[in-house]
PDB file of N, CA and C in Angstrom:
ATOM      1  N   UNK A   1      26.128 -51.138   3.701  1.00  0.00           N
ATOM      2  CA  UNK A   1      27.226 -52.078   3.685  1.00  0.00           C
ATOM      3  C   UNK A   1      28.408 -51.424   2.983  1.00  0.00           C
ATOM      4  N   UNK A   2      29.548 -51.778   3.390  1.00  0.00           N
ATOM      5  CA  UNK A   2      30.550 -50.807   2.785  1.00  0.00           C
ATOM      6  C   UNK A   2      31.622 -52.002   2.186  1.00  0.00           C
ATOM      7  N   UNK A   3      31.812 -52.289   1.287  1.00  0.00           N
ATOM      8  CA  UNK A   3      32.724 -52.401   0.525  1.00  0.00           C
ATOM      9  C   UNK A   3      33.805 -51.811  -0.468  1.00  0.00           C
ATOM     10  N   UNK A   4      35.171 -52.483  -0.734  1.00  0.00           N
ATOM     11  CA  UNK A   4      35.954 -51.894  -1.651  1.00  0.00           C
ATOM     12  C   UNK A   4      35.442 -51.652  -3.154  1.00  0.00           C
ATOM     13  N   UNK A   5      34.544 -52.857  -3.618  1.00  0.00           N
ATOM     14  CA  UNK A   5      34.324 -53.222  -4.912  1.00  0.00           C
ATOM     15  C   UNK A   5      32.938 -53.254  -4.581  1.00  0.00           C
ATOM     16  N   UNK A   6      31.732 -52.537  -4.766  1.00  0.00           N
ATOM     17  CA  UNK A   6      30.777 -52.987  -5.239  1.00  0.00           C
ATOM     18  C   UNK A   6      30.186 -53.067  -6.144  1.00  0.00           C
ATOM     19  N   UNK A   7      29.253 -54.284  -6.262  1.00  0.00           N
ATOM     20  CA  UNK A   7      29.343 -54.630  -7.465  1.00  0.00           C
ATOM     21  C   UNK A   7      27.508 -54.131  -7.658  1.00  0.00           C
ATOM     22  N   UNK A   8      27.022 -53.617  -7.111  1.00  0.00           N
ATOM     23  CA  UNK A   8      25.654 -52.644  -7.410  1.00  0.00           C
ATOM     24  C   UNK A   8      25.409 -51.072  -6.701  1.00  0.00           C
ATOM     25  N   UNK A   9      24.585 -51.121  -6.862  1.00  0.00           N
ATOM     26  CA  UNK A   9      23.906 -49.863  -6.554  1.00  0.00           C
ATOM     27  C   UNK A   9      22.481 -49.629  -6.037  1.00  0.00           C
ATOM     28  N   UNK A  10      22.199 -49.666  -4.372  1.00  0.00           N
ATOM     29  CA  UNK A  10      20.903 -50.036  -4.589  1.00  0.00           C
ATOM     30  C   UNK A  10      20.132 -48.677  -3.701  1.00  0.00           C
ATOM     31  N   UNK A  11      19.095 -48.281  -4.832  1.00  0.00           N
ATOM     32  CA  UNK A  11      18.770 -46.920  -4.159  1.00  0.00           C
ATOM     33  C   UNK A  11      17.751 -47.613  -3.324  1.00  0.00           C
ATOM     34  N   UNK A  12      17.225 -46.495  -2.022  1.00  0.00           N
ATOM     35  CA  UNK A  12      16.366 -47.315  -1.035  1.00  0.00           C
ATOM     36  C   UNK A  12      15.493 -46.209  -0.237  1.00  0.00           C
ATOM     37  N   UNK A  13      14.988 -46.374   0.744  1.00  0.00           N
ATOM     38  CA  UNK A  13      14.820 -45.124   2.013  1.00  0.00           C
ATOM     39  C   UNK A  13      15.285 -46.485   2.938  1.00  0.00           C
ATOM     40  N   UNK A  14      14.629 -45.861   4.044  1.00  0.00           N
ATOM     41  CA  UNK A  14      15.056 -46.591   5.540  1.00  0.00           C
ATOM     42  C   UNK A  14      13.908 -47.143   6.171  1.00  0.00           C
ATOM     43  N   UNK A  15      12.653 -46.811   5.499  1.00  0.00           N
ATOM     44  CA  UNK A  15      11.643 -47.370   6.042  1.00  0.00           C
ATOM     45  C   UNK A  15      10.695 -48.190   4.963  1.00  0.00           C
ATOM     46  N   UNK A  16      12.202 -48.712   4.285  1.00  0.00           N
ATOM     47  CA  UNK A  16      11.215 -49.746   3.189  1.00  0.00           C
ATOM     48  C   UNK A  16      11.206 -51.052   3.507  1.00  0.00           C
ATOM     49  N   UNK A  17      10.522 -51.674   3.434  1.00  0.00           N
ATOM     50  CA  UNK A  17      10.673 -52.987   3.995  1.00  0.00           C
ATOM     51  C   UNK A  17      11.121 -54.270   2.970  1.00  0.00           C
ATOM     52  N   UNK A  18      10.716 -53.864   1.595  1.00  0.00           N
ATOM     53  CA  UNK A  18      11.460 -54.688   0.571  1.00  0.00           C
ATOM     54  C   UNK A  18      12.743 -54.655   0.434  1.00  0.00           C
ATOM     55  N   UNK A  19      13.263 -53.069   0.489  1.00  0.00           N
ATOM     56  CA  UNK A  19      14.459 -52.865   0.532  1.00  0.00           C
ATOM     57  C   UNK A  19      15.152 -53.841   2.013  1.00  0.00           C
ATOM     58  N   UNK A  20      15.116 -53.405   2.769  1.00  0.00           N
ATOM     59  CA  UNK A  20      15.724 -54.144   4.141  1.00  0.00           C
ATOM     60  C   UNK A  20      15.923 -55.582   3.951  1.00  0.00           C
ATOM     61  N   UNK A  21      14.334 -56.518   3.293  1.00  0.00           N
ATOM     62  CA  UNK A  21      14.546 -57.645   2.849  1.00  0.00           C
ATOM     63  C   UNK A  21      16.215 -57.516   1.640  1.00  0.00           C
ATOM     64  N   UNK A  22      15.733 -57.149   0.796  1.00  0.00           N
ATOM     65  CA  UNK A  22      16.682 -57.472  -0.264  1.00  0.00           C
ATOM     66  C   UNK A  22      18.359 -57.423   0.118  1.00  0.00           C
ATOM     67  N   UNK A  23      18.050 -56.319   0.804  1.00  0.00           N
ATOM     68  CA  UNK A  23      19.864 -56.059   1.652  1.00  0.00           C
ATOM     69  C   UNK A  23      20.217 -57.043   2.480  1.00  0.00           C
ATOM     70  N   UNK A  24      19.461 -57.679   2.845  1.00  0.00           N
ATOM     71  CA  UNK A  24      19.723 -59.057   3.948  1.00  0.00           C
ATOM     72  C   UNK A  24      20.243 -59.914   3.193  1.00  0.00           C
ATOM     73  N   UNK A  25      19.196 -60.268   1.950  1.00  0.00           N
ATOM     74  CA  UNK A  25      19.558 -61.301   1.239  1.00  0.00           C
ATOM     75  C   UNK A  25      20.879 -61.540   0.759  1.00  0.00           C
ATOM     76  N   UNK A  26      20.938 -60.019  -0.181  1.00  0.00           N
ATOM     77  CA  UNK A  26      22.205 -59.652  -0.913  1.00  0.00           C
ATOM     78  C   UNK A  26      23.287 -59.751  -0.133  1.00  0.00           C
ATOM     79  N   UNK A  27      23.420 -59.252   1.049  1.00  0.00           N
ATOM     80  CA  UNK A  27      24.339 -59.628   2.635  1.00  0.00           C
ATOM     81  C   UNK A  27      25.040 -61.250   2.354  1.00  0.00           C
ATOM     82  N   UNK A  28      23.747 -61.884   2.869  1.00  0.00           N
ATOM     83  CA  UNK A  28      23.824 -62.846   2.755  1.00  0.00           C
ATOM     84  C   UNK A  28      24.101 -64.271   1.644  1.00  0.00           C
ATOM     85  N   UNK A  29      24.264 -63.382   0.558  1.00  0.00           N
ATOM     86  CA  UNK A  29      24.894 -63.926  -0.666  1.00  0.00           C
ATOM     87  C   UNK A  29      25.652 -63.347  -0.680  1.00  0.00           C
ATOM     88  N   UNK A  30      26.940 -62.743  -0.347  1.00  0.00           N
ATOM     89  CA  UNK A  30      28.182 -62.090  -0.558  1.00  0.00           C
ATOM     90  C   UNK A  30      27.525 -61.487  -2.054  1.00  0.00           C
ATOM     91  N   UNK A  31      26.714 -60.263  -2.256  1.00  0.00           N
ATOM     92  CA  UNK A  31      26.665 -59.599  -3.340  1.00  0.00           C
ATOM     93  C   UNK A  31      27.074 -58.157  -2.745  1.00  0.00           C
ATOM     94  N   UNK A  32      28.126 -57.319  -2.883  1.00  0.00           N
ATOM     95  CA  UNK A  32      27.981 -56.277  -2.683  1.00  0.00           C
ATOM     96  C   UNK A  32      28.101 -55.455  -2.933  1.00  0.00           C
ATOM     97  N   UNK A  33      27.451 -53.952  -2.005  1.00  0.00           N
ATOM     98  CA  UNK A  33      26.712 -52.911  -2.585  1.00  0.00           C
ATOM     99  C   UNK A  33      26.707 -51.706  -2.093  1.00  0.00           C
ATOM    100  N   UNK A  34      26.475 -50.765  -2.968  1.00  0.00           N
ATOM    101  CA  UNK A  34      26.303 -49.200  -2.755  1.00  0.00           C
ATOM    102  C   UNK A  34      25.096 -49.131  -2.200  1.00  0.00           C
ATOM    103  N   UNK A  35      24.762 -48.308  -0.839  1.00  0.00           N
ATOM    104  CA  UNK A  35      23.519 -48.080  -0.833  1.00  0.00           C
ATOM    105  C   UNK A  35      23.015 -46.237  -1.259  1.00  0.00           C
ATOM    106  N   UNK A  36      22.215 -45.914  -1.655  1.00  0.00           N
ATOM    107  CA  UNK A  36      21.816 -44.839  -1.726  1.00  0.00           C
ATOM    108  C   UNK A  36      20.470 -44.552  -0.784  1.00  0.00           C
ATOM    109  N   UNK A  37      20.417 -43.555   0.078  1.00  0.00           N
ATOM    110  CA  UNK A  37      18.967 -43.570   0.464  1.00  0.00           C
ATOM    111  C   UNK A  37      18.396 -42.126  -0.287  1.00  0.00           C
ATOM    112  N   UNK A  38      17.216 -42.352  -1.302  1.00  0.00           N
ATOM    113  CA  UNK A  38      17.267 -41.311  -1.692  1.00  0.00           C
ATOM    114  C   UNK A  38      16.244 -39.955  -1.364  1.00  0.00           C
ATOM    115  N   UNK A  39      15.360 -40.508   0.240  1.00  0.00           N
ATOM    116  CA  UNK A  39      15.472 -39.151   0.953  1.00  0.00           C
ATOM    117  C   UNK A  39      16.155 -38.225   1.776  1.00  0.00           C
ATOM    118  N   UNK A  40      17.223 -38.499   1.180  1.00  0.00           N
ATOM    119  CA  UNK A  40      18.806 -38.098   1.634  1.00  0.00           C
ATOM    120  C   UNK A  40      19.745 -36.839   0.542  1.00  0.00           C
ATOM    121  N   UNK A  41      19.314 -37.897  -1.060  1.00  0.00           N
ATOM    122  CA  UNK A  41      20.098 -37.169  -1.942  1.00  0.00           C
ATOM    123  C   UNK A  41      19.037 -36.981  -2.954  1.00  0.00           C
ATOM    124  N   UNK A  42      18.648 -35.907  -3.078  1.00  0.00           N
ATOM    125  CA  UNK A  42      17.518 -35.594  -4.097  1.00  0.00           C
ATOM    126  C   UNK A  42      18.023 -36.024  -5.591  1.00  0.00           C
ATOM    127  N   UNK A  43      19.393 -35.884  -5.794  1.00  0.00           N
ATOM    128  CA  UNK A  43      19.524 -36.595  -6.820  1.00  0.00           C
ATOM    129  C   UNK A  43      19.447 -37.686  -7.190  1.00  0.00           C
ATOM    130  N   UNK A  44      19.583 -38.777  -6.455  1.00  0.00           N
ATOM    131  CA  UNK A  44      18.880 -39.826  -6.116  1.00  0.00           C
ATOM    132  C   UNK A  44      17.784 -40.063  -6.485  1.00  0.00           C
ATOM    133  N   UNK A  45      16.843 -39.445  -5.854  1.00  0.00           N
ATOM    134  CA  UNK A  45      15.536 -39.503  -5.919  1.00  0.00           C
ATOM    135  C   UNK A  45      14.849 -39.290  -7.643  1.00  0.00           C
ATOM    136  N   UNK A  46      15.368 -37.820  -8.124  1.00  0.00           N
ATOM    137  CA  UNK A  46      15.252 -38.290  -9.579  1.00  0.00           C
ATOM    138  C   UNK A  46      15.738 -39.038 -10.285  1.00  0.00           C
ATOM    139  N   UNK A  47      16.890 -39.941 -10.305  1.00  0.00           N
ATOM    140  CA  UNK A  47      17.042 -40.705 -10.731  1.00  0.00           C
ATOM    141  C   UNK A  47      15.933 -42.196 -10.763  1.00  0.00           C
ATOM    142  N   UNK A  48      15.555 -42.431  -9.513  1.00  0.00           N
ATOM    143  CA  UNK A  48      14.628 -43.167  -9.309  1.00  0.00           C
ATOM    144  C   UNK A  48      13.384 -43.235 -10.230  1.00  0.00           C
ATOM    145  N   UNK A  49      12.782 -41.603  -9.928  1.00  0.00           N
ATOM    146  CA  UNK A  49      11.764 -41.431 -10.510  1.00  0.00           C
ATOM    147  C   UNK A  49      11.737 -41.638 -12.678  1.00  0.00           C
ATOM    148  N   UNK A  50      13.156 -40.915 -12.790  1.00  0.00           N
ATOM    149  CA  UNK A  50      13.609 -41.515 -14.300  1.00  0.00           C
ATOM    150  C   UNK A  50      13.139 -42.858 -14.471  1.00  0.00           C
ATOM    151  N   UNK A  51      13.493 -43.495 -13.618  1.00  0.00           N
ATOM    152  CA  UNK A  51      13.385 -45.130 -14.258  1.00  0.00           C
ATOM    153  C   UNK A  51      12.096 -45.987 -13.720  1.00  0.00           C
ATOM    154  N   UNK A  52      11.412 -45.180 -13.279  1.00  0.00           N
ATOM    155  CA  UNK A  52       9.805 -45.488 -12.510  1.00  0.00           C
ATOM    156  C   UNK A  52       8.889 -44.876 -12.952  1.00  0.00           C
ATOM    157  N   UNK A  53       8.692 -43.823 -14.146  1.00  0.00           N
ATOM    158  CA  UNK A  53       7.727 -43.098 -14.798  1.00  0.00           C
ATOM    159  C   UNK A  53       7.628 -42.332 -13.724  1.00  0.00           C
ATOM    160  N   UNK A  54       8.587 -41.739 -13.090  1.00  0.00           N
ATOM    161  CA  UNK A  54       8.231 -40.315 -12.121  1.00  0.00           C
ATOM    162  C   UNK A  54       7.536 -41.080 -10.884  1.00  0.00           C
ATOM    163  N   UNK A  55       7.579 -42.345 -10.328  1.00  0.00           N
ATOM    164  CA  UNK A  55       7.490 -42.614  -9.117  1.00  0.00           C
ATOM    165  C   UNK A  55       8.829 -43.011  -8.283  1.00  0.00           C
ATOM    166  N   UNK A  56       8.781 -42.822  -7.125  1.00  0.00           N
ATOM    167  CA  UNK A  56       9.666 -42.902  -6.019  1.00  0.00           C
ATOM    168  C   UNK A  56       9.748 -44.632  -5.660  1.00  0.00           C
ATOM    169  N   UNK A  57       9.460 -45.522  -6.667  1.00  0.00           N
ATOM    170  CA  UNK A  57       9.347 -47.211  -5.862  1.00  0.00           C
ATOM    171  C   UNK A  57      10.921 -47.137  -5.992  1.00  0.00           C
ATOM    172  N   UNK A  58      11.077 -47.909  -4.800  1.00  0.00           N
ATOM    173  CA  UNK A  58      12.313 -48.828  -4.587  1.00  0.00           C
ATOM    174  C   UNK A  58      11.800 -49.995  -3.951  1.00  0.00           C
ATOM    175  N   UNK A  59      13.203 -50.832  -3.684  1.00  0.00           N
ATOM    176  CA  UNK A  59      14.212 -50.195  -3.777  1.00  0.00           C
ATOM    177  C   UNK A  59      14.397 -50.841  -5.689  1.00  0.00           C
ATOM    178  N   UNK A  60      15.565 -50.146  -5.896  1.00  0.00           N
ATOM    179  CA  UNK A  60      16.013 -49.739  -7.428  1.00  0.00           C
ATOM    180  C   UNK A  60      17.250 -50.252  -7.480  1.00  0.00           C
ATOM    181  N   UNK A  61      17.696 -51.297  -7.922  1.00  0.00           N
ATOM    182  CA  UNK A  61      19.134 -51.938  -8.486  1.00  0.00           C
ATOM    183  C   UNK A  61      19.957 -51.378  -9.956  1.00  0.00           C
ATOM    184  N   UNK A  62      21.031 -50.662  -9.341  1.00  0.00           N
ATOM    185  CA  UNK A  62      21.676 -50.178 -10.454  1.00  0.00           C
ATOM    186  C   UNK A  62      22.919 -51.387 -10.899  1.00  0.00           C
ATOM    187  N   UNK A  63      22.581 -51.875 -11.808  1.00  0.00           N
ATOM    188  CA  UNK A  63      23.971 -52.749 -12.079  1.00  0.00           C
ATOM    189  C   UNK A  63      25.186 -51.931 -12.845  1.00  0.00           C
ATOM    190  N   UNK A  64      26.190 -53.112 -13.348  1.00  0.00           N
ATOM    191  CA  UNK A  64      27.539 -52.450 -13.235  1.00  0.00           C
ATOM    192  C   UNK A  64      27.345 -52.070 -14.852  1.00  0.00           C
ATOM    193  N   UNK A  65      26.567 -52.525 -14.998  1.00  0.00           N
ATOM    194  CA  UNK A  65      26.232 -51.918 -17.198  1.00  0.00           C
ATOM    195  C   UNK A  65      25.358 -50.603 -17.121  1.00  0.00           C
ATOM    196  N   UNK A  66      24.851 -50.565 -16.143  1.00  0.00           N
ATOM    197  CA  UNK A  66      23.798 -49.229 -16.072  1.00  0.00           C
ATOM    198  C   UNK A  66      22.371 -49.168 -16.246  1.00  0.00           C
ATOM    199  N   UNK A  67      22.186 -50.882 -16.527  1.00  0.00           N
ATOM    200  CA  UNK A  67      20.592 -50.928 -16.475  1.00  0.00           C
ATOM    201  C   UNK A  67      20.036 -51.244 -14.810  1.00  0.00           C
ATOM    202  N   UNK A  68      19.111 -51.298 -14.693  1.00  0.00           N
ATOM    203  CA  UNK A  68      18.216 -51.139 -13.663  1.00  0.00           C
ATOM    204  C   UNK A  68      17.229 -51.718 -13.756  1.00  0.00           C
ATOM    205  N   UNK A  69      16.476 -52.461 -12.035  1.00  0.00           N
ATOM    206  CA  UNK A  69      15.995 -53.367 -12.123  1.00  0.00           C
ATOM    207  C   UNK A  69      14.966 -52.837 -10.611  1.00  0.00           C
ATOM    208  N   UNK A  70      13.404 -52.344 -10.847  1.00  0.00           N
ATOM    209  CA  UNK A  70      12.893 -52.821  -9.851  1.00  0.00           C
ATOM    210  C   UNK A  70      12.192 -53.392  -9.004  1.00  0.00           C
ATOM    211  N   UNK A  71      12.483 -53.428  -7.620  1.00  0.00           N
ATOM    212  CA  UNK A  71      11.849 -54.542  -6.476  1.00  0.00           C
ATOM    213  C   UNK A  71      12.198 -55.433  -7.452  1.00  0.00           C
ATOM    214  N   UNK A  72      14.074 -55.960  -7.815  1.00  0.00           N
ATOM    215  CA  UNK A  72      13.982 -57.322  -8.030  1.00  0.00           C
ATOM    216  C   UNK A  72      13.937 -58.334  -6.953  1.00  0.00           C
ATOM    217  N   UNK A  73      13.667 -59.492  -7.309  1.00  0.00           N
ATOM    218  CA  UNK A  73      14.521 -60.770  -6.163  1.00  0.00           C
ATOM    219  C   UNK A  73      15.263 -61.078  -6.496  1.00  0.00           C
ATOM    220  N   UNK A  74      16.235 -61.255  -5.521  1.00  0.00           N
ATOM    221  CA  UNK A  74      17.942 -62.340  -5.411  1.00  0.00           C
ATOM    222  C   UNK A  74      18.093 -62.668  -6.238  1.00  0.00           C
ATOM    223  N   UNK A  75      17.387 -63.296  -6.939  1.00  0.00           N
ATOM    224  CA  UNK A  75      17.361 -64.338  -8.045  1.00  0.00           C
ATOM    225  C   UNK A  75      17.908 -63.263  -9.755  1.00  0.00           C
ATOM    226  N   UNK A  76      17.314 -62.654  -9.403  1.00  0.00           N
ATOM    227  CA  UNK A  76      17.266 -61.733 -10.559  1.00  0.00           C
ATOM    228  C   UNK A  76      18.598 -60.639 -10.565  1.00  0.00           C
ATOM    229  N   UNK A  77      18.702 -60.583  -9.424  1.00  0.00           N
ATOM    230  CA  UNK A  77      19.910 -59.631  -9.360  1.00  0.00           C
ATOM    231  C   UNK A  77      21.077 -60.602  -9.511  1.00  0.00           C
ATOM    232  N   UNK A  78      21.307 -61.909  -9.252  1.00  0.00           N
ATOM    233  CA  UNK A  78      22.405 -62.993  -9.335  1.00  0.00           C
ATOM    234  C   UNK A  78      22.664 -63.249 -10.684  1.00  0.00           C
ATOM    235  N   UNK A  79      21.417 -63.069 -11.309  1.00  0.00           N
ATOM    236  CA  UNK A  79      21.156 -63.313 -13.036  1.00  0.00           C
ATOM    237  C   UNK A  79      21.868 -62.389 -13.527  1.00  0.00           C
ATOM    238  N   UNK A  80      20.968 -61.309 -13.057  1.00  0.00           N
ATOM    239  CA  UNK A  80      21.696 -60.287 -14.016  1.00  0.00           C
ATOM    240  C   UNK A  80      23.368 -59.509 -13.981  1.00  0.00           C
ATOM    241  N   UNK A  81      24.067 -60.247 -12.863  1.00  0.00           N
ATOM    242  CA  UNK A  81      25.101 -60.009 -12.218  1.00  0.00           C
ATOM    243  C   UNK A  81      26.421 -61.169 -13.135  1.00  0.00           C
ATOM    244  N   UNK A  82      25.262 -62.213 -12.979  1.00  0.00           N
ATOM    245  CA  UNK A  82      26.082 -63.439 -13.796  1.00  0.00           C
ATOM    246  C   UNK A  82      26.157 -63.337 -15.545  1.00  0.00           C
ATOM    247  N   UNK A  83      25.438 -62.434 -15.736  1.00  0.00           N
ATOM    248  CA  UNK A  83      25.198 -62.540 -17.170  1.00  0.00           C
ATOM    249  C   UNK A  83      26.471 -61.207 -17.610  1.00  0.00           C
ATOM    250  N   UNK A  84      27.074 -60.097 -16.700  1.00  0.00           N
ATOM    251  CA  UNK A  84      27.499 -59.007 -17.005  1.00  0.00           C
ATOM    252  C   UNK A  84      29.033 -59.507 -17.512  1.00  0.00           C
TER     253      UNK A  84
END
């Protein structure tokens, strides 16, 4: 999704299926977002693994403070969006 302002960061691949859910949602709540796919940008990918004890789960929500959140739900990303 391409926006002027987004207001996350959500690392992913293309054959995740939580991820796909969550991007719908987020779509569909006017939340928007950076996507990263990070078998694309290896830097990416360690980043991921940083915040997963060295696993690859996504997808991975970077908010606008720099903490990170993963496989959240909607719910959680609205929270933590509303609280910034």
């Amino acid at each position: 999704m391409s926006s002027p302002t987004p207001q996350v960061t959500m690392y992913s691949t293309t054959w995740c299926g939580y991820c796909r859910r969550l991007k719908l949602q987020m779509e569909q709540a006017g939340i928007s977002y950076q996507e990263v796919d990070i078998e694309r940008d290896p830097a990416a990918a360690k980043f991921v693994e940083g915040v997963n004890g060295g696993n690859q789960t996504v997808p991975v929500v970077r908010f606008p403070d720099d903490s990170t959140a993963t496989n959240p739900t909607l719910a959680e990303v609205r929270a933590r969006l509303d609280a910034a």
